[in-house]
N, C-alpha and C. Protein backbone atom coordinates (compact mmCIF):
# COMPACT_ATOMS: atom_id res chain seq x y z
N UNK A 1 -10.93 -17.05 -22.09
CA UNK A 1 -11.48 -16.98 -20.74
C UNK A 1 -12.75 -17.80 -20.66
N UNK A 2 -12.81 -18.84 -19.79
CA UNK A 2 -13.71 -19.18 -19.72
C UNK A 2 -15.34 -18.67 -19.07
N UNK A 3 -16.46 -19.20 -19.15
CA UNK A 3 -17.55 -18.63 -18.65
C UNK A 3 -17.44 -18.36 -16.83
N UNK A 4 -17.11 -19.86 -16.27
CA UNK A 4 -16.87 -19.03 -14.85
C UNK A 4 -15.65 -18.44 -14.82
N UNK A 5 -14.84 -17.92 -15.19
CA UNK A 5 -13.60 -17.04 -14.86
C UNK A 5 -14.15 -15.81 -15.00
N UNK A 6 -14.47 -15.56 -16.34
CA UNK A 6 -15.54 -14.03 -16.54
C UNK A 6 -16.14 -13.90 -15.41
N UNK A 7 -17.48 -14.60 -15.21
CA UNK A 7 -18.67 -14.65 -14.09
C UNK A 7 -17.59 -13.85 -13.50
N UNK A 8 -16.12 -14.35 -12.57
CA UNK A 8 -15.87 -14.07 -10.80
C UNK A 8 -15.18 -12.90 -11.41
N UNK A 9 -14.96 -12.31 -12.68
CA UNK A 9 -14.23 -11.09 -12.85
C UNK A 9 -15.06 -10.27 -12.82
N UNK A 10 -16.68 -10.41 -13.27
CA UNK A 10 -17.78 -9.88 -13.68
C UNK A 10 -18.32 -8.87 -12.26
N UNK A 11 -18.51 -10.35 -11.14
CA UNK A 11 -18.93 -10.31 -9.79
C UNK A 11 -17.92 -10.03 -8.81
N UNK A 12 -18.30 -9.10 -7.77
CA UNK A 12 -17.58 -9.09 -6.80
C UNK A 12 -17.87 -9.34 -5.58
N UNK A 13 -17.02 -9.66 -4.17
CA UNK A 13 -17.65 -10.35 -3.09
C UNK A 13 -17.79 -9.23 -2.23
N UNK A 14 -18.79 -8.97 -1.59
CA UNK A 14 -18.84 -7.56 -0.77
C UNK A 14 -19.67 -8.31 0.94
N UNK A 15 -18.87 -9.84 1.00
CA UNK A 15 -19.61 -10.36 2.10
C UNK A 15 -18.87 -9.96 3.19
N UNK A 16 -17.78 -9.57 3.25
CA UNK A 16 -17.26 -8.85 3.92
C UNK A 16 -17.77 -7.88 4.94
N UNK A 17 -18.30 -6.85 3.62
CA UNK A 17 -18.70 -5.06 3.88
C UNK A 17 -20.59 -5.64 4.58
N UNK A 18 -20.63 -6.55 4.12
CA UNK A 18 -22.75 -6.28 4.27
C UNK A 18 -22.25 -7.42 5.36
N UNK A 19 -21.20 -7.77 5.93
CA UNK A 19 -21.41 -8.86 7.49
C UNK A 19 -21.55 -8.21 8.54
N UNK A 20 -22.95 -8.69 9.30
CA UNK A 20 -23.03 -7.89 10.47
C UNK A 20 -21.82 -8.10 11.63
N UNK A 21 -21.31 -9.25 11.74
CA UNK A 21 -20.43 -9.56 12.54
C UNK A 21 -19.26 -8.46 12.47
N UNK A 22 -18.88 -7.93 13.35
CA UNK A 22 -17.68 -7.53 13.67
C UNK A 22 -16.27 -7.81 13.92
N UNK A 23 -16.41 -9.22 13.57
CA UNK A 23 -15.30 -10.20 14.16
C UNK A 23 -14.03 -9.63 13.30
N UNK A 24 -14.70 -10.02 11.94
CA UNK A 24 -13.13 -9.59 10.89
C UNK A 24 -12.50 -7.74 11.19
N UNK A 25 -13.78 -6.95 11.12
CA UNK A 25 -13.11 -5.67 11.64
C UNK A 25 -11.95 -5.46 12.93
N UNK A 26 -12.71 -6.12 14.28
CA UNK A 26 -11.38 -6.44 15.59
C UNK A 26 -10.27 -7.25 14.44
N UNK A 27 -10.23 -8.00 14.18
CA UNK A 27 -9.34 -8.48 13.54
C UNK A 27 -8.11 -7.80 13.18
N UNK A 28 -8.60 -6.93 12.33
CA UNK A 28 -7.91 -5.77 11.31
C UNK A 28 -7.17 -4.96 12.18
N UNK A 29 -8.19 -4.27 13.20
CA UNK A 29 -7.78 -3.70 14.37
C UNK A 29 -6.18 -4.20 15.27
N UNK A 30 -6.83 -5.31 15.33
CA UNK A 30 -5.85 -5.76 16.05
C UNK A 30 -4.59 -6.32 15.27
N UNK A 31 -4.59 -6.73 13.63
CA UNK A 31 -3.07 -5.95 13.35
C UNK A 31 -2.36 -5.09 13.04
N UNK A 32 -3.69 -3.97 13.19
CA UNK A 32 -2.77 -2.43 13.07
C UNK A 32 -2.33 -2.74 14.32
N UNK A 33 -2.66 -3.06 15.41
CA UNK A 33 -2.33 -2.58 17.00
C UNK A 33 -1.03 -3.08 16.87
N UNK A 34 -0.81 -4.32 16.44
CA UNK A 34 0.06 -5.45 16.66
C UNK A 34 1.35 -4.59 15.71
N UNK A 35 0.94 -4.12 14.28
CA UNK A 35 2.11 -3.47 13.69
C UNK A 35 3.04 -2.48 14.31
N UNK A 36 1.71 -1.72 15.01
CA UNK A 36 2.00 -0.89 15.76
C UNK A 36 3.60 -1.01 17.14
N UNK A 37 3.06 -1.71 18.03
CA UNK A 37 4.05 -2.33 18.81
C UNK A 37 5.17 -2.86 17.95
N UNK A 38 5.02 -3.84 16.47
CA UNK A 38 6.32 -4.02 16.85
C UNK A 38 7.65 -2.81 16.17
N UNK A 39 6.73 -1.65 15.46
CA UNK A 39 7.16 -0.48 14.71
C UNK A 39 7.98 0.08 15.89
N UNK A 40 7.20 0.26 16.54
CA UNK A 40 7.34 1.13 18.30
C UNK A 40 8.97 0.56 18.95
N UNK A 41 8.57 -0.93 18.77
CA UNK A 41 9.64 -1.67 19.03
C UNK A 41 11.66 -1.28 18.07
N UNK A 42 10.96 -0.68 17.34
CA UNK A 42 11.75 -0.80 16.11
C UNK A 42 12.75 0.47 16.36
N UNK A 43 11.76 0.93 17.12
CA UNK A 43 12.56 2.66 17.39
C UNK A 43 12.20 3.37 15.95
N UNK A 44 10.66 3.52 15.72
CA UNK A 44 10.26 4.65 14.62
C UNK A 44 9.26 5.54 15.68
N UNK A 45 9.12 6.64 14.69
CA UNK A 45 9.23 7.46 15.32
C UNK A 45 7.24 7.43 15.29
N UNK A 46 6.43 8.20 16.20
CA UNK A 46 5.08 8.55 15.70
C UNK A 46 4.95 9.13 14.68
N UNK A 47 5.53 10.32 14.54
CA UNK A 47 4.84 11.46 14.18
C UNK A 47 6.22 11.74 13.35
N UNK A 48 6.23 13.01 12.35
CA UNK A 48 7.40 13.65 11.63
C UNK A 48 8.25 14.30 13.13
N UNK A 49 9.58 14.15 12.61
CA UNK A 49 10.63 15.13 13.70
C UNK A 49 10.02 17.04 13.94
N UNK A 50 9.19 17.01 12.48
CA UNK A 50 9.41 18.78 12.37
C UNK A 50 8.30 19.00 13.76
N UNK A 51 7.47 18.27 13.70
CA UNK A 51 6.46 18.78 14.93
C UNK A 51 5.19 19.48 14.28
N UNK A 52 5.19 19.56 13.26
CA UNK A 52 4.06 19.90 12.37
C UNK A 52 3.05 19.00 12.46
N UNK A 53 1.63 19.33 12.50
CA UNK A 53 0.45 18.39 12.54
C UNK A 53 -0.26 18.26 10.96
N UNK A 54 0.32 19.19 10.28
CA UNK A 54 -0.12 19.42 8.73
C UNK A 54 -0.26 17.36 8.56
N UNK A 55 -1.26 16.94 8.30
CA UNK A 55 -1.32 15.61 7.99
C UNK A 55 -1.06 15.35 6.68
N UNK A 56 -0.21 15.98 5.97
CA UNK A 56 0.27 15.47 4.66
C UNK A 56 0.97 16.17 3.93
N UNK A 57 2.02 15.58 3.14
CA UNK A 57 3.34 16.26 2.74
C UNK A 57 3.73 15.72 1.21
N UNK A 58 3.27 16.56 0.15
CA UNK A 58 3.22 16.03 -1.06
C UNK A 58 4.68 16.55 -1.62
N UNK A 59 6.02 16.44 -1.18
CA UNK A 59 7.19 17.01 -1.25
C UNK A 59 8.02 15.76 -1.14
N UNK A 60 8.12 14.91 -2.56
CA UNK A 60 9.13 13.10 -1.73
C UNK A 60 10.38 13.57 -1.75
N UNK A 61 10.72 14.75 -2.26
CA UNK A 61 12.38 15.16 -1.73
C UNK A 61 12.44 15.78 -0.32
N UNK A 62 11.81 15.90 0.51
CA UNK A 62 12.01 16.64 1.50
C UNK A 62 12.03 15.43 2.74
N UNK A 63 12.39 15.81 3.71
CA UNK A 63 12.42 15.08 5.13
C UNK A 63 11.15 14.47 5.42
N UNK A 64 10.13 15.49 5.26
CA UNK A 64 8.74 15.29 5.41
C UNK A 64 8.18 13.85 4.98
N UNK A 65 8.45 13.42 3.80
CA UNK A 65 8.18 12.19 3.18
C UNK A 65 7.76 11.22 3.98
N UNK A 66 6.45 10.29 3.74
CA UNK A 66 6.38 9.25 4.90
C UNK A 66 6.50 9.05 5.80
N UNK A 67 6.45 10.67 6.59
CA UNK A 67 6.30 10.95 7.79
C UNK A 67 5.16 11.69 8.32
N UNK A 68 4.05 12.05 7.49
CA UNK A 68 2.91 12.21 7.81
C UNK A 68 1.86 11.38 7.58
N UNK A 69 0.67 11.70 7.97
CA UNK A 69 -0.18 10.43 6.96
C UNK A 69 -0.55 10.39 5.92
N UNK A 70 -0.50 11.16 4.87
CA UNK A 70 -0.75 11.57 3.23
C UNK A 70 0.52 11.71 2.61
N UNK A 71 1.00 10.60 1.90
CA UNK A 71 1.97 11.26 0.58
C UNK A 71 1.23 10.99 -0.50
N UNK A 72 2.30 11.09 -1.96
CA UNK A 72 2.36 10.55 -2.65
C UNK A 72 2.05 8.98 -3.16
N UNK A 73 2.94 8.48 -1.89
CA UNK A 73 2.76 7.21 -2.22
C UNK A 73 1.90 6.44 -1.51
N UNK A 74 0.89 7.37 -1.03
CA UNK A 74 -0.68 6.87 -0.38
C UNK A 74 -1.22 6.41 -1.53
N UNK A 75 -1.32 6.63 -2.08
CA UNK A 75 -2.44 6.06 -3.81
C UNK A 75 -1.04 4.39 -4.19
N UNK A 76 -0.41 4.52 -4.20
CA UNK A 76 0.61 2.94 -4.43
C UNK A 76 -0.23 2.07 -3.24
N UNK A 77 -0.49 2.28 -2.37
CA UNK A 77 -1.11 1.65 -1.19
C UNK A 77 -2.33 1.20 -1.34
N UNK A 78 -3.03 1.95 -1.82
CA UNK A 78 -4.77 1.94 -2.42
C UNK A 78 -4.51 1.18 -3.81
N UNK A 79 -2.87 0.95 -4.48
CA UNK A 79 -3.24 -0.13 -5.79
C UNK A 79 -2.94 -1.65 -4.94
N UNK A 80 -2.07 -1.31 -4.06
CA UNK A 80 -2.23 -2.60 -3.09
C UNK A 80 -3.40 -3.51 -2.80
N UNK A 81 -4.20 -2.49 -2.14
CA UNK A 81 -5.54 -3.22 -1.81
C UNK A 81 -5.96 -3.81 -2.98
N UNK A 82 -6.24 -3.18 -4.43
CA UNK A 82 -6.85 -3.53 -5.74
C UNK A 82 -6.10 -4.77 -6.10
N UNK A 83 -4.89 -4.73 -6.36
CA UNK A 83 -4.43 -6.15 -6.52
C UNK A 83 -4.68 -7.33 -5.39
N UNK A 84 -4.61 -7.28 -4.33
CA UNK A 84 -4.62 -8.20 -3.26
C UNK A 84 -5.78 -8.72 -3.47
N UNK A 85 -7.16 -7.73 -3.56
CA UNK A 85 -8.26 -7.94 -4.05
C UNK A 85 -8.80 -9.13 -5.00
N UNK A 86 -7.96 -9.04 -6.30
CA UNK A 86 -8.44 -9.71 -7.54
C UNK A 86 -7.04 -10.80 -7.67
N UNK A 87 -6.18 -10.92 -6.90
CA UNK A 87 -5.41 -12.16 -6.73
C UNK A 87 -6.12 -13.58 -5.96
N UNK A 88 -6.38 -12.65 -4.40
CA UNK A 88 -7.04 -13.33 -3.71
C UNK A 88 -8.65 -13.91 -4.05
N UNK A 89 -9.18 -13.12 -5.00
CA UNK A 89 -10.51 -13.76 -5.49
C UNK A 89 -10.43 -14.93 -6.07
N UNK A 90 -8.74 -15.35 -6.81
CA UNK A 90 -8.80 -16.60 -7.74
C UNK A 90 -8.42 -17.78 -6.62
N UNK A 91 -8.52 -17.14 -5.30
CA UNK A 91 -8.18 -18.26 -4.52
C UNK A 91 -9.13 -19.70 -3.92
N UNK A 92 -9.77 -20.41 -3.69
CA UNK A 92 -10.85 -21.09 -3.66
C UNK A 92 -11.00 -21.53 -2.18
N UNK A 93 -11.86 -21.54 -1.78
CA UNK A 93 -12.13 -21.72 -0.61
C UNK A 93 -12.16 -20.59 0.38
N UNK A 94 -11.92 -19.44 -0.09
CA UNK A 94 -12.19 -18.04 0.80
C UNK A 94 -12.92 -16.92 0.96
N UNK A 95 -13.73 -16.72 2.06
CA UNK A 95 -14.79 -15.77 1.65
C UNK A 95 -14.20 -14.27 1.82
N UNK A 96 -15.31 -13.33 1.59
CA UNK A 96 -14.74 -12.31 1.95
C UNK A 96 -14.15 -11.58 2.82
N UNK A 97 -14.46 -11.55 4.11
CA UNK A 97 -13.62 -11.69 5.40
C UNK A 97 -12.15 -12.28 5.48
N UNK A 98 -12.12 -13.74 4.94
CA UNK A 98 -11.25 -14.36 4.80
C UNK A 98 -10.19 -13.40 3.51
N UNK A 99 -10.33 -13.17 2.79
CA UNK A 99 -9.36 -12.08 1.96
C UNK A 99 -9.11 -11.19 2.62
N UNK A 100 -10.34 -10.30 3.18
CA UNK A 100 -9.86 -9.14 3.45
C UNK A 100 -9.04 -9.36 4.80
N UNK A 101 -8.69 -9.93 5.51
CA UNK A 101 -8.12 -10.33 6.71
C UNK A 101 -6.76 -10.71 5.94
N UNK A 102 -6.71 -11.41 5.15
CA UNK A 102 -5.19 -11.59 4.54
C UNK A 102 -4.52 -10.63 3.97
N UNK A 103 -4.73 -9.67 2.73
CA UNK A 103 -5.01 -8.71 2.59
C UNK A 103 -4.32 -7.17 3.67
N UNK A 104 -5.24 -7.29 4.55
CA UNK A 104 -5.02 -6.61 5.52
C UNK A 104 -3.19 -7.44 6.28
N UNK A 105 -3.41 -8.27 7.09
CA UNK A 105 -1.92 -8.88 6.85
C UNK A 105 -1.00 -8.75 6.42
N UNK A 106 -1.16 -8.82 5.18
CA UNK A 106 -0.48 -8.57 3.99
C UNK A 106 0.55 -6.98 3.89
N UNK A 107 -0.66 -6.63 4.01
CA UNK A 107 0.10 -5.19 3.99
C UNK A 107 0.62 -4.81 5.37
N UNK A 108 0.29 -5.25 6.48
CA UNK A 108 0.78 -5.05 7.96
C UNK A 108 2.84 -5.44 7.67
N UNK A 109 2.35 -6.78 6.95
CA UNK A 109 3.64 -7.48 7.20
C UNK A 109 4.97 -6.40 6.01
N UNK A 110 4.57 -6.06 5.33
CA UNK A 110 5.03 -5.44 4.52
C UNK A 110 5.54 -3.89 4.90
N UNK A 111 4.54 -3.40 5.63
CA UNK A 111 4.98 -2.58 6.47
C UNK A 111 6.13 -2.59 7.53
N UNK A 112 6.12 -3.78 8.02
CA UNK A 112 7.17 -3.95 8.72
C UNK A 112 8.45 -4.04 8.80
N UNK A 113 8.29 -4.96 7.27
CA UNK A 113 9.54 -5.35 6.36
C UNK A 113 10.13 -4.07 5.87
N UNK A 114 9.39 -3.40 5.54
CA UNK A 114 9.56 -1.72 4.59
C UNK A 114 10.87 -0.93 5.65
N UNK A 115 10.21 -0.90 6.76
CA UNK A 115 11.16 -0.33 7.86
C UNK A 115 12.25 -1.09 8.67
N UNK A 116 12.28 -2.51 8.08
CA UNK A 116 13.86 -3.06 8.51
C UNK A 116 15.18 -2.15 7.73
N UNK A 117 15.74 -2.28 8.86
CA UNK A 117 17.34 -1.88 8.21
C UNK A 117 17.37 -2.38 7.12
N UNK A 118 17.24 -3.54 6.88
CA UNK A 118 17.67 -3.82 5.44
C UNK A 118 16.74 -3.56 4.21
N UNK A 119 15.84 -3.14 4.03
CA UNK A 119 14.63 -2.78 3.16
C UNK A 119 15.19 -1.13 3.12
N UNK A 120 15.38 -0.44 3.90
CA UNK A 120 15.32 1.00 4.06
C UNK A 120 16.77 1.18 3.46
N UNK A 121 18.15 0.36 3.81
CA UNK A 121 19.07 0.72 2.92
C UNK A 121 19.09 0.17 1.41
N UNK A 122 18.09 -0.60 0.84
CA UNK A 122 17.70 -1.16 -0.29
C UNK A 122 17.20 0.06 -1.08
N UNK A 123 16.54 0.38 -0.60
CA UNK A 123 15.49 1.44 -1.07
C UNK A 123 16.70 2.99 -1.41
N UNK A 124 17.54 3.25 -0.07
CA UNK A 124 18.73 4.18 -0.09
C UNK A 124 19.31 3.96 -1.78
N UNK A 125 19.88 2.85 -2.01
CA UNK A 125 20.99 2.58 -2.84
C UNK A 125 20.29 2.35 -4.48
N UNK A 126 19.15 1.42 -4.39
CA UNK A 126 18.46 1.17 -5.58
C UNK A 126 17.40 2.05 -5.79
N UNK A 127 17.06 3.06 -5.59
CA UNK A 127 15.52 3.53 -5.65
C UNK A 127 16.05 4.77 -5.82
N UNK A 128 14.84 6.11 -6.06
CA UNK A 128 15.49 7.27 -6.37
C UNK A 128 15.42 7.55 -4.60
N UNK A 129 14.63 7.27 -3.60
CA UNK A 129 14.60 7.22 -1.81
C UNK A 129 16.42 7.22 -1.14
N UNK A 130 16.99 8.17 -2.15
CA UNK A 130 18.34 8.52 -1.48
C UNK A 130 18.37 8.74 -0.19
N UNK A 131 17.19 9.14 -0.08
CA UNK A 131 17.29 10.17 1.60
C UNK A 131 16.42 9.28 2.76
N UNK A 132 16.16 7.94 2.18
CA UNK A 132 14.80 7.63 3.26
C UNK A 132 14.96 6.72 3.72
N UNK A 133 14.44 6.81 5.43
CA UNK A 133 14.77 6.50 6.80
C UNK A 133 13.64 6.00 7.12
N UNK A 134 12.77 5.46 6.84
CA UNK A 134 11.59 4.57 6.72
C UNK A 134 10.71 5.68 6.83
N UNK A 135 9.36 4.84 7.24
CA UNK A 135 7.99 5.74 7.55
C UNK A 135 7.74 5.89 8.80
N UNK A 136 7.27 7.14 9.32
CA UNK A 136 6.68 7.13 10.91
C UNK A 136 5.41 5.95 11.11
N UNK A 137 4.72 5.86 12.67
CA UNK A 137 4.32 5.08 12.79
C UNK A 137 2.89 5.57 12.03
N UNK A 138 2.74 6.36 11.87
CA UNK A 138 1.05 7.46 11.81
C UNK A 138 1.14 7.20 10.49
N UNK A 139 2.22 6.77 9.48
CA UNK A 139 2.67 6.58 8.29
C UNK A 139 1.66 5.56 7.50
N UNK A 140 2.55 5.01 8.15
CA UNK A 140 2.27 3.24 8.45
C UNK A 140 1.17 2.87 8.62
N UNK A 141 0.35 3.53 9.17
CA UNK A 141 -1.00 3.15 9.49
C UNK A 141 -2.04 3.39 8.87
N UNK A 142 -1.96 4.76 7.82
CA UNK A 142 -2.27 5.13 6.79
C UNK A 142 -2.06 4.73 5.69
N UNK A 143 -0.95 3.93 5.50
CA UNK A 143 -0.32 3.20 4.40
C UNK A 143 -1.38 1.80 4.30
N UNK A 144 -1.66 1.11 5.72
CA UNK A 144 -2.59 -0.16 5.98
C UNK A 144 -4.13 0.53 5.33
N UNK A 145 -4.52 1.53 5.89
CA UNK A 145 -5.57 2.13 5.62
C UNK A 145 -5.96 2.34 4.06
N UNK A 146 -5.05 2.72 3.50
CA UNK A 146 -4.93 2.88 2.00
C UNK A 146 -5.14 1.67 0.93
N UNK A 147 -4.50 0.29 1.85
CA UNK A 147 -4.61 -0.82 1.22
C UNK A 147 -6.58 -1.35 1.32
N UNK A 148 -6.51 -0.84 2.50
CA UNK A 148 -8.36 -1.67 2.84
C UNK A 148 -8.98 -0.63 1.67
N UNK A 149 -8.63 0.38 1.76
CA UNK A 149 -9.52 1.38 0.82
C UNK A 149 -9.87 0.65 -0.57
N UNK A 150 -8.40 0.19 -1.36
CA UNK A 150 -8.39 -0.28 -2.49
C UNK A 150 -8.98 -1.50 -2.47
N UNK A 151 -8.77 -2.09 -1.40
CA UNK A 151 -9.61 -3.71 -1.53
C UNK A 151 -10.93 -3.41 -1.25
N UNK A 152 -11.50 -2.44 -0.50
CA UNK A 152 -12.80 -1.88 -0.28
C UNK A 152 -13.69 -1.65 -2.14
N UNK A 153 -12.94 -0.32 -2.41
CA UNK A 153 -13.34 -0.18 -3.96
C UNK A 153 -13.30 -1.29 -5.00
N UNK A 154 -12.36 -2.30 -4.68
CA UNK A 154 -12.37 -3.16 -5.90
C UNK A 154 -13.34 -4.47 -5.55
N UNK A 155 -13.75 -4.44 -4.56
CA UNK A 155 -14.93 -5.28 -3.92
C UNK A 155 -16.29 -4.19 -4.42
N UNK A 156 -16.52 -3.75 -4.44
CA UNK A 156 -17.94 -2.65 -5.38
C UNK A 156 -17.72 -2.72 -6.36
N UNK A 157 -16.80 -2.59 -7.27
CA UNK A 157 -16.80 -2.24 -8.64
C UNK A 157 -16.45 -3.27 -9.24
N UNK A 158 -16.79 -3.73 -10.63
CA UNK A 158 -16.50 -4.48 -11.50
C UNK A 158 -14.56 -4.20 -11.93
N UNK A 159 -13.82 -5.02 -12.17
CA UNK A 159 -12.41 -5.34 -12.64
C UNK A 159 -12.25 -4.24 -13.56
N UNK A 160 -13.24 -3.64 -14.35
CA UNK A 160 -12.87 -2.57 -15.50
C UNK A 160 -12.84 -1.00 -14.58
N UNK A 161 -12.82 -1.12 -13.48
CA UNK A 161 -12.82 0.56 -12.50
C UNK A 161 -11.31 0.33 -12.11
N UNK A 162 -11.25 -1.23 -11.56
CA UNK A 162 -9.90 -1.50 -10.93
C UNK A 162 -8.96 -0.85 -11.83
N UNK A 163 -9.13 -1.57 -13.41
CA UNK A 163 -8.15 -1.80 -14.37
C UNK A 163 -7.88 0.17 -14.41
N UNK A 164 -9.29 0.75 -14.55
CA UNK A 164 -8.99 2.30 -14.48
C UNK A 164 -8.18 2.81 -13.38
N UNK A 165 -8.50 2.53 -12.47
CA UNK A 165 -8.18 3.50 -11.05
C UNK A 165 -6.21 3.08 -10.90
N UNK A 166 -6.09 1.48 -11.56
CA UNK A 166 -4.63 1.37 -11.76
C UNK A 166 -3.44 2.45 -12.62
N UNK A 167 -4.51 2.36 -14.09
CA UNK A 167 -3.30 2.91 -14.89
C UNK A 167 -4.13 4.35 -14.54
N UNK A 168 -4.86 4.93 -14.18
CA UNK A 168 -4.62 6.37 -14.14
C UNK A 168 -4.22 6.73 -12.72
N UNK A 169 -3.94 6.48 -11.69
CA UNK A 169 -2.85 6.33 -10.79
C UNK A 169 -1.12 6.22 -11.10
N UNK A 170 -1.47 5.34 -11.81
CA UNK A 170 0.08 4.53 -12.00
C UNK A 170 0.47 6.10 -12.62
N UNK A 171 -0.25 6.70 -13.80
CA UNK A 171 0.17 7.73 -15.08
C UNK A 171 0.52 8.73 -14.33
N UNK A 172 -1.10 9.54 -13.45
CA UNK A 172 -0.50 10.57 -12.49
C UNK A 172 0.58 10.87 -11.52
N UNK A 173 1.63 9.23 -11.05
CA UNK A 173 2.43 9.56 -10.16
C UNK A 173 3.83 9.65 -11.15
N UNK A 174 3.49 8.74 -11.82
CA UNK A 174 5.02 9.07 -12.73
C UNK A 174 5.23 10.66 -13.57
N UNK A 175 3.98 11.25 -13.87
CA UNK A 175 4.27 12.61 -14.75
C UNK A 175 4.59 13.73 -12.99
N UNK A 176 3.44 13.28 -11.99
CA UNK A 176 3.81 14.13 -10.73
C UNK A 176 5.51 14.00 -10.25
N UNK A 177 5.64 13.11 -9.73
CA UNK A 177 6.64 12.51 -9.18
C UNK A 177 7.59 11.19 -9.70
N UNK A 178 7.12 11.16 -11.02
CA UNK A 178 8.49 10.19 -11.76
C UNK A 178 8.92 9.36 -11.15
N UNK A 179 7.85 8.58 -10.16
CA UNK A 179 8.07 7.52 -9.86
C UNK A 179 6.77 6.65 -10.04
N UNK A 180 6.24 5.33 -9.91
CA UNK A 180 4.79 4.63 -9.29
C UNK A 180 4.88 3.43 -8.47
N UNK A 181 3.97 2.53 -8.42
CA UNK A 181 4.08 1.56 -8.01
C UNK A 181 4.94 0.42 -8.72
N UNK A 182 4.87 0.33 -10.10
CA UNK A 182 5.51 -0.63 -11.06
C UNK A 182 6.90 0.12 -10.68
N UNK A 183 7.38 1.24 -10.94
CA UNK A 183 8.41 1.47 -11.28
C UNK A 183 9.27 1.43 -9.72
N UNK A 184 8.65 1.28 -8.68
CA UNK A 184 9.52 0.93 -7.54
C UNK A 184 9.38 -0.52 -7.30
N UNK A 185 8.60 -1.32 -7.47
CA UNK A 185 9.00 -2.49 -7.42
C UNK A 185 9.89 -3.27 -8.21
N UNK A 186 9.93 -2.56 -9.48
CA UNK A 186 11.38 -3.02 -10.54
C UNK A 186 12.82 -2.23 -10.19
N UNK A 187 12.64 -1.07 -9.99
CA UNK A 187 13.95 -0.49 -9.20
C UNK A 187 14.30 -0.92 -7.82
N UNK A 188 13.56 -1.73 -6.80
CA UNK A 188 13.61 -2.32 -5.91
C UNK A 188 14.05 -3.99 -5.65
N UNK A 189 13.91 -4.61 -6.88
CA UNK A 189 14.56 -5.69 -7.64
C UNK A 189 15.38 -5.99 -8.20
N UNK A 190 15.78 -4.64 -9.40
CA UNK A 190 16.25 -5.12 -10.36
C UNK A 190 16.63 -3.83 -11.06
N UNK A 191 17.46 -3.25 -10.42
CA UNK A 191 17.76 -1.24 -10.08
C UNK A 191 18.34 -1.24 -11.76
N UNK A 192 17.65 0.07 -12.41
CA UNK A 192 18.30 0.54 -14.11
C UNK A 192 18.71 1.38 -14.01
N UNK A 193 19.97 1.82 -14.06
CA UNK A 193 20.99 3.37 -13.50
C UNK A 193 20.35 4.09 -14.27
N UNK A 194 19.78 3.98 -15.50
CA UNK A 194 19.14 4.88 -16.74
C UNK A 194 17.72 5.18 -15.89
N UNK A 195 17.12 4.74 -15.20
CA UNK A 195 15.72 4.96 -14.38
C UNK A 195 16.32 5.78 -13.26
N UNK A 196 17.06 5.84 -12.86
CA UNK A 196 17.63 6.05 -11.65
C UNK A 196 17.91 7.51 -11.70
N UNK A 197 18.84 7.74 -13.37
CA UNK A 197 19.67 8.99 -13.22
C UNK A 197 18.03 9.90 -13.79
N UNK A 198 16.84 9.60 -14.35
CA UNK A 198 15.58 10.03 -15.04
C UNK A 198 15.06 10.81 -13.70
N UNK A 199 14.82 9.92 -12.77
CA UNK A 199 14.24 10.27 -11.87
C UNK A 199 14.65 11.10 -10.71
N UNK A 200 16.43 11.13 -10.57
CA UNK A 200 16.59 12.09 -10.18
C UNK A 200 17.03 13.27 -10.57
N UNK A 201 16.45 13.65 -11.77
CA UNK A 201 16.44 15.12 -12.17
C UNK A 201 15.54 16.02 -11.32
């Protein structure tokens, strides 16, 4: 590793968080709004069917799942932000605003994708998500929220909190829920019937 590669792993950009301007915040705003509509568009739903306001449902076998604003896989969202974070830092020419606006994007667009027909029967067939019919919209928005969080924290802290807050995340969801972030993006790719039949015990 060289001396400036260390330095930008060392340092983090927080020009973002200390800008008085408000510009990049409307920004953000305005692609939750924008996700929003085209979710709406999509025919998802706000809120869970049950009618419950309980804002969070730590049960991924149940209906409930990604239909409130707290699961499980709220913390996969918050490793989002952390990676987007320290990808986008090796990028040159972008300040902090400028990440976190992509970033933010980033995860909007992904959101969107998540709840196409075709992502949601992906997820049905390859994933242990036998039962799942995307995320509500209140979901979704919390899911965006989760990502700024992680790009928030990994903009304060030095790369060695990131590197923590990853694998002891990653550890707690697989012993909780026998699933994480790694392990759905490889079953979401590149499905192992042996992962498959593990996880749904």
């Amino acid at each position: 590793m060289t001396a400036s590669s260390s330095g930008m792993l060392e340092s983090t950009d927080d020009r973002f968080f200390e800008n008085r301007s408000w510009t990049g915040a409307w920004v953000a705003c305005a692609l939750i709004a924008g996700m929003v509509l085209v979710l709406a568009g999509m025919g998802r739903r706000f809120w869970c069917e049950c009618g419950s306001w309980v804002p969070w449902s730590w049960d991924i076998w149940t209906a409930h799942n990604s239909q409130h604003l707290i699961d499980p896989y709220f913390f996969s969202h918050v490793l989002h932000g952390v990676l987007f974070f320290w990808v986008l830092l090796w990028v040159p020419r972008l300040n902090g605003t400028h990440r976190f606006l992509i970033a933010a994007g980033l995860e909007v667009g992904w959101e969107i994708l998540e709840n196409s027909p075709l992502i949601i029967e992906r997820y049905r067939e390859a994933t242990m998500a036998v039962g799942y019919t995307g995320d509500s919209i209140a979901n979704s928005i919390m899911d965006v929220v989760a990502c700024m969080l992680g790009f928030w924290f990994s903009s304060k802290f030095s790369w060695r909190w990131s590197v923590g807050l990853f694998v002891v995340s990653e550890i707690v969801m697989l012993i909780t829920i026998r699933d994480n972030l790694l392990l759905n993006v490889l079953m979401l790719v590149t499905p192992i019937p042996a992962i498959q039949e593990w996880q749904s015990r």
